[in-house]
C-alpha atoms as a PDB file:
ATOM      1  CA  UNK A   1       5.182 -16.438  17.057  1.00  0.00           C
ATOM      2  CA  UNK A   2       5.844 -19.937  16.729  1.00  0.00           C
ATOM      3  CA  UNK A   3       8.611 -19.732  14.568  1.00  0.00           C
ATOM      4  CA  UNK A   4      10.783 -17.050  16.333  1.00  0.00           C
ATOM      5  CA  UNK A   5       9.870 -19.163  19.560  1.00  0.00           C
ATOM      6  CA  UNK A   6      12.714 -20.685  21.103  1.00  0.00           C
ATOM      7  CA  UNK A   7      10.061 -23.754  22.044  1.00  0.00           C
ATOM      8  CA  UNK A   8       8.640 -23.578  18.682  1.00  0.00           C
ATOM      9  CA  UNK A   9       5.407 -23.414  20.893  1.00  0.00           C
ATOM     10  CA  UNK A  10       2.752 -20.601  21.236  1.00  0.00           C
ATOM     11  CA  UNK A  11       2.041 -20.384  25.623  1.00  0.00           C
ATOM     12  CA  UNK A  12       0.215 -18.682  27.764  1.00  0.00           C
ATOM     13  CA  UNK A  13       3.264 -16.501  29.323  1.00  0.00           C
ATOM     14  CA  UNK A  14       4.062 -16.004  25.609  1.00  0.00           C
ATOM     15  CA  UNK A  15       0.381 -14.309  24.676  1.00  0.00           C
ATOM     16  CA  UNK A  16       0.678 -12.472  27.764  1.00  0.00           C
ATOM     17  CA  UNK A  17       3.535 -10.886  27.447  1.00  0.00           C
ATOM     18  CA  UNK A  18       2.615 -10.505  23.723  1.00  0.00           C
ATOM     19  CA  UNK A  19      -0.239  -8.651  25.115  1.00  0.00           C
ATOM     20  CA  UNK A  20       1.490  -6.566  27.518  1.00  0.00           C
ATOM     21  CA  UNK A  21       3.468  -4.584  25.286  1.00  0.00           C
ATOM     22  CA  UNK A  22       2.241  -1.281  22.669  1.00  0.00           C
ATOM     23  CA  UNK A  23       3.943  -3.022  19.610  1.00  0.00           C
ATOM     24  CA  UNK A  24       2.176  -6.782  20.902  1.00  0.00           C
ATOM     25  CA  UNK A  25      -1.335  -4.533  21.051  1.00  0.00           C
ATOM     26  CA  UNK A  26      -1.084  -3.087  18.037  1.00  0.00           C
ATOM     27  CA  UNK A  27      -0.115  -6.340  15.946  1.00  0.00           C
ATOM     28  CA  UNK A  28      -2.884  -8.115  17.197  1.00  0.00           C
ATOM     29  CA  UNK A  29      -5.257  -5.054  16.346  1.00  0.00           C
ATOM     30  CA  UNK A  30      -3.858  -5.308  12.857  1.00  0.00           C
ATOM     31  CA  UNK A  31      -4.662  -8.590  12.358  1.00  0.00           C
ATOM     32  CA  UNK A  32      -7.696  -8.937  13.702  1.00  0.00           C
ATOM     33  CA  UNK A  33      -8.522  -5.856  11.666  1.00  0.00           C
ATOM     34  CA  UNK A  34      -7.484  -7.476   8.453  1.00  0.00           C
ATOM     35  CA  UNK A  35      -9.036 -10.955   9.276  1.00  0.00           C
ATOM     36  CA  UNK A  36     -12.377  -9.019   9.543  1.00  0.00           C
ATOM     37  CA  UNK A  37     -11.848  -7.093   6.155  1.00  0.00           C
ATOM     38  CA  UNK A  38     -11.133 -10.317   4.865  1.00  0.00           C
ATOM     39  CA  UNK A  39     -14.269 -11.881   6.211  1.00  0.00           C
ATOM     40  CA  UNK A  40     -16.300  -8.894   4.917  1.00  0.00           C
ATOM     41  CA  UNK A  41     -15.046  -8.942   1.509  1.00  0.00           C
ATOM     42  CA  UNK A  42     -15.200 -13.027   1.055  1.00  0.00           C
ATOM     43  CA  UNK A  43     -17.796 -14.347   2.761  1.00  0.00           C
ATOM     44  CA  UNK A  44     -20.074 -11.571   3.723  1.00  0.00           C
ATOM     45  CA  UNK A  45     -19.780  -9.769  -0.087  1.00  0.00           C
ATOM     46  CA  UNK A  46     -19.738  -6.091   2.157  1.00  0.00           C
ATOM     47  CA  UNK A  47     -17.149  -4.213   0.139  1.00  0.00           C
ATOM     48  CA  UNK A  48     -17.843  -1.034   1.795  1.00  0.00           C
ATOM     49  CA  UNK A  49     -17.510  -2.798   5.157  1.00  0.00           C
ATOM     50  CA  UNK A  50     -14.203  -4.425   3.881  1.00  0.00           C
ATOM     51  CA  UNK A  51     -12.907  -1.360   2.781  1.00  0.00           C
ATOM     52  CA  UNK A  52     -13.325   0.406   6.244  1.00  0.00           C
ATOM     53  CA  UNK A  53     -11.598  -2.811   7.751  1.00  0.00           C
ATOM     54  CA  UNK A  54      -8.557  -2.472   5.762  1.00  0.00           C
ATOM     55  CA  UNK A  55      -8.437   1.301   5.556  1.00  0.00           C
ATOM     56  CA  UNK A  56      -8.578   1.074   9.627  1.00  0.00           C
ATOM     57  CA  UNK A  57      -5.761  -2.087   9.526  1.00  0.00           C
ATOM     58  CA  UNK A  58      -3.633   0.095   7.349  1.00  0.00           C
ATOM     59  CA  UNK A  59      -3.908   2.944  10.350  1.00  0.00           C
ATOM     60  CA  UNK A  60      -2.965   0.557  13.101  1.00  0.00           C
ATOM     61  CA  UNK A  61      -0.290  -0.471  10.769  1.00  0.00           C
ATOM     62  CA  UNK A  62       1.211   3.043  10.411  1.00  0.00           C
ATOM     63  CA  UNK A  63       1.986   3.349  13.815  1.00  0.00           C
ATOM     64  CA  UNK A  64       4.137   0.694  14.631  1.00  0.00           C
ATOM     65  CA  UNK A  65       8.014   0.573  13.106  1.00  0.00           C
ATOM     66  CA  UNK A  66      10.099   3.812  13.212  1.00  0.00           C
ATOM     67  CA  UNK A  67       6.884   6.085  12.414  1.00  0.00           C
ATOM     68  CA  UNK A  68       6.140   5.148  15.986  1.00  0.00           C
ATOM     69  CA  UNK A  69       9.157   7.107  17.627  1.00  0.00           C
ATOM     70  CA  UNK A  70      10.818   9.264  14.971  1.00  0.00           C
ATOM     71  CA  UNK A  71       8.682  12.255  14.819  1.00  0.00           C
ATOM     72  CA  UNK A  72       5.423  10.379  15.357  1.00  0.00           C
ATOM     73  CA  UNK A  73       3.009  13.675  14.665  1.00  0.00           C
ATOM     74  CA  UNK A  74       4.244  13.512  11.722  1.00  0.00           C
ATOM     75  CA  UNK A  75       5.304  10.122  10.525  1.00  0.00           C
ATOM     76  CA  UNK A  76       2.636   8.131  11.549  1.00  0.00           C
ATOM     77  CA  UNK A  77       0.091  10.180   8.985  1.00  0.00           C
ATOM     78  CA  UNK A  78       2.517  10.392   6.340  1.00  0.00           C
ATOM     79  CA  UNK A  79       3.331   6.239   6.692  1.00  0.00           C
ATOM     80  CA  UNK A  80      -0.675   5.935   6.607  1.00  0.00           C
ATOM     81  CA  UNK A  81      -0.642   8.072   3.708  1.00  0.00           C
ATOM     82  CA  UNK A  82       1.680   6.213   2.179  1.00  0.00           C
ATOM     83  CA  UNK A  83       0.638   2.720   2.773  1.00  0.00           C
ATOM     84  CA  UNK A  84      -3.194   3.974   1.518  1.00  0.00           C
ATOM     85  CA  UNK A  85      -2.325   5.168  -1.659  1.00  0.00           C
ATOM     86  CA  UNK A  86       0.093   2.621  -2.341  1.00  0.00           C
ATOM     87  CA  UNK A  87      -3.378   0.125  -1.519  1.00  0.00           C
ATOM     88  CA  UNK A  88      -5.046   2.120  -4.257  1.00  0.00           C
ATOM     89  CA  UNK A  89      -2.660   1.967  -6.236  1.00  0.00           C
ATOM     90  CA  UNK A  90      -2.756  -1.810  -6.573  1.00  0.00           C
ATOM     91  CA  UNK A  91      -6.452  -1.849  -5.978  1.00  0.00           C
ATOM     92  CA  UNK A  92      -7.189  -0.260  -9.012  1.00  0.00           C
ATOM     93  CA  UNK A  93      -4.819  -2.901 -10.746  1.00  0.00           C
ATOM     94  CA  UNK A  94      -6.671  -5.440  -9.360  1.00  0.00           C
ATOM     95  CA  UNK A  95      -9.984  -4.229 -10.283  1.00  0.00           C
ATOM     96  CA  UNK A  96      -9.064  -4.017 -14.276  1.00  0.00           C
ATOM     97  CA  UNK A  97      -7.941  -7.480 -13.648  1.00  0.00           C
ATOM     98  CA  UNK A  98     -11.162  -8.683 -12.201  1.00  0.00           C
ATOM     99  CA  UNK A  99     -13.240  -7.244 -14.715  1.00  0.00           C
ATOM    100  CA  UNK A 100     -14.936 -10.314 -16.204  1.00  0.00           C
ATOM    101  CA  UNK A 101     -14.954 -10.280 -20.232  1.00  0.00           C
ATOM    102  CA  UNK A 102     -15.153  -6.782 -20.645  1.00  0.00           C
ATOM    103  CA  UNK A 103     -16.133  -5.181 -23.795  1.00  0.00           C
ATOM    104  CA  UNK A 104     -13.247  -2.460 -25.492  1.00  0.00           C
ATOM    105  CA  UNK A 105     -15.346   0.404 -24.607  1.00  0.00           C
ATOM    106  CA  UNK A 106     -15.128  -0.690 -20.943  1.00  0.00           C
ATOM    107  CA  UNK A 107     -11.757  -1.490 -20.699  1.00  0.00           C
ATOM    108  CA  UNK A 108     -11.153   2.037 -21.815  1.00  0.00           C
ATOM    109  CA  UNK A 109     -13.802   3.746 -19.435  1.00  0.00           C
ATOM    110  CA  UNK A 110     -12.576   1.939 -16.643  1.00  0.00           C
ATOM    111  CA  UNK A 111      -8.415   2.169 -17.385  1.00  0.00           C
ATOM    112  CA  UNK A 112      -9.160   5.765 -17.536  1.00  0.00           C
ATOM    113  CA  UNK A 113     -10.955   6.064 -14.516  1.00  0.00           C
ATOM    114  CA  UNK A 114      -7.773   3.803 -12.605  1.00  0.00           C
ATOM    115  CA  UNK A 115      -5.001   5.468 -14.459  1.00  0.00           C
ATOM    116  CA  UNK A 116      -6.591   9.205 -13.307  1.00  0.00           C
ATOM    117  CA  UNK A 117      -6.700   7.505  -9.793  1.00  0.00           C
ATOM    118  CA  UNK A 118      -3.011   5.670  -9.864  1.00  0.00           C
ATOM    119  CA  UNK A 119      -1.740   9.552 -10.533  1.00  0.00           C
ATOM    120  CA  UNK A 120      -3.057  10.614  -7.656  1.00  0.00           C
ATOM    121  CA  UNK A 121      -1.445   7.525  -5.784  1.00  0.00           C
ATOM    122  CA  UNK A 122       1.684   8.238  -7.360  1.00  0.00           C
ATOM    123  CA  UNK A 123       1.971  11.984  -6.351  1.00  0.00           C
ATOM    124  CA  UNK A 124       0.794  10.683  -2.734  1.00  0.00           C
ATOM    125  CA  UNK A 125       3.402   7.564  -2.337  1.00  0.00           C
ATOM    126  CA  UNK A 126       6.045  10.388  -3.922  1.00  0.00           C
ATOM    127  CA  UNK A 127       5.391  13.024  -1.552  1.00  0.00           C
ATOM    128  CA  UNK A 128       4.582  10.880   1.676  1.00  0.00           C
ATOM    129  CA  UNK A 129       7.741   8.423   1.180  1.00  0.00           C
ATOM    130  CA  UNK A 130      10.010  12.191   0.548  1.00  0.00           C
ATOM    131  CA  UNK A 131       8.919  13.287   3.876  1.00  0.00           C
ATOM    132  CA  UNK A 132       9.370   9.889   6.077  1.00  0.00           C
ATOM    133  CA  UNK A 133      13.003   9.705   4.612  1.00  0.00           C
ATOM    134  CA  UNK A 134      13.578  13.603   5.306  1.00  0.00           C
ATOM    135  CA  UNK A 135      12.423  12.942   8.889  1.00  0.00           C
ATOM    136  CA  UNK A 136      13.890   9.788   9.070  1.00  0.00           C
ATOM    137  CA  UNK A 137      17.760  10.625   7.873  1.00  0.00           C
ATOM    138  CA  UNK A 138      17.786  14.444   9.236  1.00  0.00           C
ATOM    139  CA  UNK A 139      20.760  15.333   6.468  1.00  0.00           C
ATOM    140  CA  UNK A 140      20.181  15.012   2.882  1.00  0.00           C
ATOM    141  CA  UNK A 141      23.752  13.873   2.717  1.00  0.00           C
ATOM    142  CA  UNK A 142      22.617  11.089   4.370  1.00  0.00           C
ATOM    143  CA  UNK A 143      20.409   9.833   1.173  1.00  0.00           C
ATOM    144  CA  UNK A 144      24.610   8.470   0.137  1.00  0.00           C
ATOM    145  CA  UNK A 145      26.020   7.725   3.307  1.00  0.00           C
ATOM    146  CA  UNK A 146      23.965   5.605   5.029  1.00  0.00           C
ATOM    147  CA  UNK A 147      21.790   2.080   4.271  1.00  0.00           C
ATOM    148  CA  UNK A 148      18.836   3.515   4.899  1.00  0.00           C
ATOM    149  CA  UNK A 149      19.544   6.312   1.990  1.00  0.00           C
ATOM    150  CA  UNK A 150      20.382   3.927  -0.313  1.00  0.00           C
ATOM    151  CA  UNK A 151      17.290   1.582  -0.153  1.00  0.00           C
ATOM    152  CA  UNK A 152      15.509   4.777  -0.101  1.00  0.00           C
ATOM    153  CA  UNK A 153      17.114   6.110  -3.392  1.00  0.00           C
ATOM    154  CA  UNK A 154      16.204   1.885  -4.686  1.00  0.00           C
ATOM    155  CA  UNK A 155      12.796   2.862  -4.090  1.00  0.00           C
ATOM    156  CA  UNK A 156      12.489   6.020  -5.776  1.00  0.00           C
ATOM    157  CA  UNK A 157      14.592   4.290  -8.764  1.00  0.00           C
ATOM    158  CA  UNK A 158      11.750   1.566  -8.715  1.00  0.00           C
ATOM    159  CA  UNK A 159       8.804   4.527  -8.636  1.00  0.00           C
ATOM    160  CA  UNK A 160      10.477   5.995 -11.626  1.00  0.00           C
ATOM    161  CA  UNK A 161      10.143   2.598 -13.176  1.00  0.00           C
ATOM    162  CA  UNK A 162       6.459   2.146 -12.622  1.00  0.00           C
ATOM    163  CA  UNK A 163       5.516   6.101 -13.425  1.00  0.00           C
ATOM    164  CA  UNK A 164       7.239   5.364 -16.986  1.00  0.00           C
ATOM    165  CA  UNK A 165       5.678   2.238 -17.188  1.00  0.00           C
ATOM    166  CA  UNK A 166       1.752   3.780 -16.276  1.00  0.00           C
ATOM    167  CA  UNK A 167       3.234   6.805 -18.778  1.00  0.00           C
ATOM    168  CA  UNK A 168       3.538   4.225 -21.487  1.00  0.00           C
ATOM    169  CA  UNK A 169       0.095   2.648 -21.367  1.00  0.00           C
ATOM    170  CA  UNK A 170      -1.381   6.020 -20.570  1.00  0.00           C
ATOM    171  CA  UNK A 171      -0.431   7.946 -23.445  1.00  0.00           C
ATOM    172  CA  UNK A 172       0.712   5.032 -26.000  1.00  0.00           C
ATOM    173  CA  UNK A 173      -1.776   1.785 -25.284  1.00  0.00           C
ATOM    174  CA  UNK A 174      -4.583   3.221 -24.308  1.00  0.00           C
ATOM    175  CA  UNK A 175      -5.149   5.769 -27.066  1.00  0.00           C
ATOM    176  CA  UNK A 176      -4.841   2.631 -29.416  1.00  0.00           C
ATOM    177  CA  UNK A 177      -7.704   0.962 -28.084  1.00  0.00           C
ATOM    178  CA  UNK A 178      -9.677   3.153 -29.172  1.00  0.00           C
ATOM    179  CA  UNK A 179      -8.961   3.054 -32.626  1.00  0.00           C
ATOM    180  CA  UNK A 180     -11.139   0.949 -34.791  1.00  0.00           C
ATOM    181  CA  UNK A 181     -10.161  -2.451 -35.426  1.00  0.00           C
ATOM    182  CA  UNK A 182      -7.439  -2.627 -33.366  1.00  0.00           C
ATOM    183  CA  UNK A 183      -9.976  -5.035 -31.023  1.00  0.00           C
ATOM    184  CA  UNK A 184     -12.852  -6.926 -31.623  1.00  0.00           C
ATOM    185  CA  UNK A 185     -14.974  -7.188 -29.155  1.00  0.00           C
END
């Protein structure tokens, strides 16, 4: 757009050949897509309407990139996969963060409820990010010998981090809670 614009200007032969092209299509669908989940979920308060929005911006999304022409059956699903659970995932973050003075019994009802969900998120990012790279790198090998591998093996490094991290609140924060006295509401 403007800033990749040699004019630093937005024209008319610029939209149009914007327009012209799959990947051009398929941006604009995206954004339009989340501009109306957006809308939804601000101003209209329609969070099952927002949620179809997104869900529907996060499929447009998948097939653009390298899902679009390596193995597309395949790694378009798996990148809309991905990108969904990784959405609820943070969602569910998000919604123990919005919860608005909360009383213990809550707060454990409701971290319970997101850390049952984020394990299902987890297993889904794990097993839908394993089978882009597979498709994407053809040899194994290739996890060491090429970029691509080693941002890869970053990534998985960086899901390990997180799992321990949900592990730790799971099974050593969480229990506490609901211990007597440990919070007053």
């Amino acid at each position: 757009s403007l800033a990749v614009s040699p004019e630093r200007s937005l024209s008319g032969a610029q939209l149009s050949a914007m327009m012209s092209t799959r990947v051009g299509l398929l941006e604009v669908a995206r954004a339009g897509l989340a501009a109306l989940a957006t809308w939804a979920f601000v101003l209209a308060r329609r969070d099952r309407i927002a949620l179809v929005f997104a869900g529907a911006a996060i499929a447009v999304s998948s097939a653009t990139g390298h899902s679009a022409v390596i193995h597309p059956g395949w790694t378009i699903p798996m990148r809309a996969l991905h990108l969904l659970a990784i959405a609820a995932w943070l969602g569910g973050l998000l919604w123990l963060l919005s919860l608005e003075r909360p009383s213990t019994d809550v707060v454990v009802a409701e971290s319970n409820r997101v850390s049952s969900a984020a394990l299902l998120a987890v297993i889904a990012v794990a097993l839908s990010g394993l089978v882009q790279t597979k498709l994407f790198i053809g040899d194994w090998g290739e996890l060491v010998r090429s970029t691509y591998g080693y941002g890869s093996l970053i990534k998985l490094a960086g899901l390990g981090v997180l799992v321990l991290f949900g592990a730790h609140h799971r099974y050593r924060v969480m229990p506490k809670l609901s211990q007597p006295g440990v919070v007053d509401d």
